[in-house]
C-alpha atoms as a PDB file:
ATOM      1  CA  UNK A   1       7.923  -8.306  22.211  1.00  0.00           C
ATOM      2  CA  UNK A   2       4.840  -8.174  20.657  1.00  0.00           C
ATOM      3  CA  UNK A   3       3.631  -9.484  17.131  1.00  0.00           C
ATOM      4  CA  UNK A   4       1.219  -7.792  14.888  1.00  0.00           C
ATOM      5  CA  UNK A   5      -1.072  -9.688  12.679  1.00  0.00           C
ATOM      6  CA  UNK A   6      -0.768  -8.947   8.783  1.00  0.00           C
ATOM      7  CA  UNK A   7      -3.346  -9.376   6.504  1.00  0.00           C
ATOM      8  CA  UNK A   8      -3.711  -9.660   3.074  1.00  0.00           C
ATOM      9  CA  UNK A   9      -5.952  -6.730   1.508  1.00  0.00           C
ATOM     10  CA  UNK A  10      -8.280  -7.774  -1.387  1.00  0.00           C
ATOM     11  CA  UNK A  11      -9.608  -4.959  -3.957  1.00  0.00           C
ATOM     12  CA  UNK A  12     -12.483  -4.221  -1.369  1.00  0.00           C
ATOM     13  CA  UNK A  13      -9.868  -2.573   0.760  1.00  0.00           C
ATOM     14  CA  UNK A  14      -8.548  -0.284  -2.595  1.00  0.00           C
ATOM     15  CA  UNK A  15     -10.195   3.366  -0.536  1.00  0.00           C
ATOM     16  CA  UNK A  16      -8.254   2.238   2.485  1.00  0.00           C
ATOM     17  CA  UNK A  17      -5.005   1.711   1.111  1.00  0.00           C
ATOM     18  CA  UNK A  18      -5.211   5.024  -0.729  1.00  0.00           C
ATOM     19  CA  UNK A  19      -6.665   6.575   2.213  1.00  0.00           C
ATOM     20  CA  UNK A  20      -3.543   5.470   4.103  1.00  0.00           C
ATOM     21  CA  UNK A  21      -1.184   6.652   1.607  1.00  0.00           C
ATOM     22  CA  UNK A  22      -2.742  10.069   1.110  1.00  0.00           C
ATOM     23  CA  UNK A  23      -2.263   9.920   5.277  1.00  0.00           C
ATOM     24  CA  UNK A  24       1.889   9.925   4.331  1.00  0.00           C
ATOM     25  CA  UNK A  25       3.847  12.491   4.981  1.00  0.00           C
ATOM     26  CA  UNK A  26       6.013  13.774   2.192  1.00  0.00           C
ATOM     27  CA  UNK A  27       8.994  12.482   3.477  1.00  0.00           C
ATOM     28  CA  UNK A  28       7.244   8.904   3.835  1.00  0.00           C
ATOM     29  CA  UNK A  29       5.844   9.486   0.483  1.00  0.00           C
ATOM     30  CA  UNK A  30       9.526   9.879  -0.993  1.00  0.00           C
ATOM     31  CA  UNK A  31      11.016   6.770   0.965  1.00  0.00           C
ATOM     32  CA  UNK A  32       7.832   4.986  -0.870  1.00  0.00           C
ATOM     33  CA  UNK A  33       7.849   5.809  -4.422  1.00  0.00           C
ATOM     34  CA  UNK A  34      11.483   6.891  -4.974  1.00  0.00           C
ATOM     35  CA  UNK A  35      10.379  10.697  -5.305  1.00  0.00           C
ATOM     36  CA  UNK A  36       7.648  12.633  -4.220  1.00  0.00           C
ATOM     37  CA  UNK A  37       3.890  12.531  -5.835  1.00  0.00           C
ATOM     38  CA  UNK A  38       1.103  14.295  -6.109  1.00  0.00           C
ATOM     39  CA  UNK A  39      -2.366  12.880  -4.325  1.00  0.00           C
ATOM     40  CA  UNK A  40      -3.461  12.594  -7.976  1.00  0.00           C
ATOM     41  CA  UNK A  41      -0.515  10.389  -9.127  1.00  0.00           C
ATOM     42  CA  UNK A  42      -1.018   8.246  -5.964  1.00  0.00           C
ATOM     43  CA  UNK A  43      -4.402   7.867  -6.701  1.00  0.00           C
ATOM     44  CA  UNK A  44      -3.624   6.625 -10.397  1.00  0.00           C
ATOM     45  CA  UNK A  45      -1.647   4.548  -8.917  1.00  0.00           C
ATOM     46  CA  UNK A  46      -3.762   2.991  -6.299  1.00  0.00           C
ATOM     47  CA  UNK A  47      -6.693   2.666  -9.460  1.00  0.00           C
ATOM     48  CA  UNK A  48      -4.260   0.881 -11.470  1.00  0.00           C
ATOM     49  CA  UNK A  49      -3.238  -1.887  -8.903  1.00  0.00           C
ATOM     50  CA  UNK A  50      -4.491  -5.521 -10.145  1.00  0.00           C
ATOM     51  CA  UNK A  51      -5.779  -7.195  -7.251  1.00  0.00           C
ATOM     52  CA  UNK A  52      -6.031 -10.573  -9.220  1.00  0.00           C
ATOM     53  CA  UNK A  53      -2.449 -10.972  -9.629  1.00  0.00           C
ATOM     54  CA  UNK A  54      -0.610  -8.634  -7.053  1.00  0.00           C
ATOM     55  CA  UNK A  55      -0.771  -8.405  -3.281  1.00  0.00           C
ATOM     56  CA  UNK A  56      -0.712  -6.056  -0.760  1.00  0.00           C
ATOM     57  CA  UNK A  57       0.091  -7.123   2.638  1.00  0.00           C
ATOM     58  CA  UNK A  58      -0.965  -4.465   5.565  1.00  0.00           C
ATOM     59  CA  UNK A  59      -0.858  -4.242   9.441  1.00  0.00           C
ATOM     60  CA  UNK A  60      -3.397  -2.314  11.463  1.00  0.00           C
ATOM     61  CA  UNK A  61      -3.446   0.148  14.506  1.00  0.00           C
ATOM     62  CA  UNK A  62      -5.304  -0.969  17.419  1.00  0.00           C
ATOM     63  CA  UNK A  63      -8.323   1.152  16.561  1.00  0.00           C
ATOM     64  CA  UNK A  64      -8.280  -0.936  12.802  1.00  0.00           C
ATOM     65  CA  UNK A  65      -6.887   1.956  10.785  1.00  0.00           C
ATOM     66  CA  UNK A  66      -4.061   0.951   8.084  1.00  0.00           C
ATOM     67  CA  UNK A  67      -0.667   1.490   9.944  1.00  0.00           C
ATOM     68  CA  UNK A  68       1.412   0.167   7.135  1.00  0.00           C
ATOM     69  CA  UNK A  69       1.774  -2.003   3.597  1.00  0.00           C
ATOM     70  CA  UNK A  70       3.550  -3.814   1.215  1.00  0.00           C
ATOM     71  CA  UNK A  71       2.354  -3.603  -2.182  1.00  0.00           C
ATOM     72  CA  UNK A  72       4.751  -6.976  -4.006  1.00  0.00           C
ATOM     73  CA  UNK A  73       3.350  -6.538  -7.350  1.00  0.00           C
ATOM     74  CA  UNK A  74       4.336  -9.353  -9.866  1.00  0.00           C
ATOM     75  CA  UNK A  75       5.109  -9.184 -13.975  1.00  0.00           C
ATOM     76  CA  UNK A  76       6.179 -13.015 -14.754  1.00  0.00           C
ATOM     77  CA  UNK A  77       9.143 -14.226 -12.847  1.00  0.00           C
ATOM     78  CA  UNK A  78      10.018 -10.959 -11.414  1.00  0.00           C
ATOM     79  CA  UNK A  79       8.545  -9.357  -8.442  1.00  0.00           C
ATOM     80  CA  UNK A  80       8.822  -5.889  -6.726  1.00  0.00           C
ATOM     81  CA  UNK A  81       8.270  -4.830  -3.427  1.00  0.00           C
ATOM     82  CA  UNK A  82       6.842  -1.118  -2.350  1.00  0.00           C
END
């Protein structure tokens, strides 16, 4: 079994996270956001993410592309997980 390191992305990494979700398929996109988007919504989206106060954990492929994320955006004592 092997492990693959997670990072955390900061707001420098904004183009590759929407570069990677633009990458999803539409069934992926669905799964995702709960129904299915247009590349403009997910880029509002993606401009509107607060990299202060939320976090976005990601894994990469072997050749450093984004394979996958986790966007855990907070709003006081409640979190949720994308």
């Amino acid at each position: 079994m092997s492990t693959l390191p997670v990072s955390r992305l900061r707001a420098d990494a904004r183009e590759a996270y929407l570069t990677h979700l633009l990458s999803l398929g539409g069934e992926d996109v669905r799964l995702r956001f709960g129904s299915a988007l247009t590349a403009g919504a997910i880029e509002a989206y993606v401009s509107r993410i607060d990299f202060d106060t939320d976090t976005i954990f990601a894994v990469y492929r072997d050749d450093l592309q984004l394979a996958g994320a986790a966007h855990v955006a907070f709003a006081g004592d409640f979190a949720e997980i994308g």
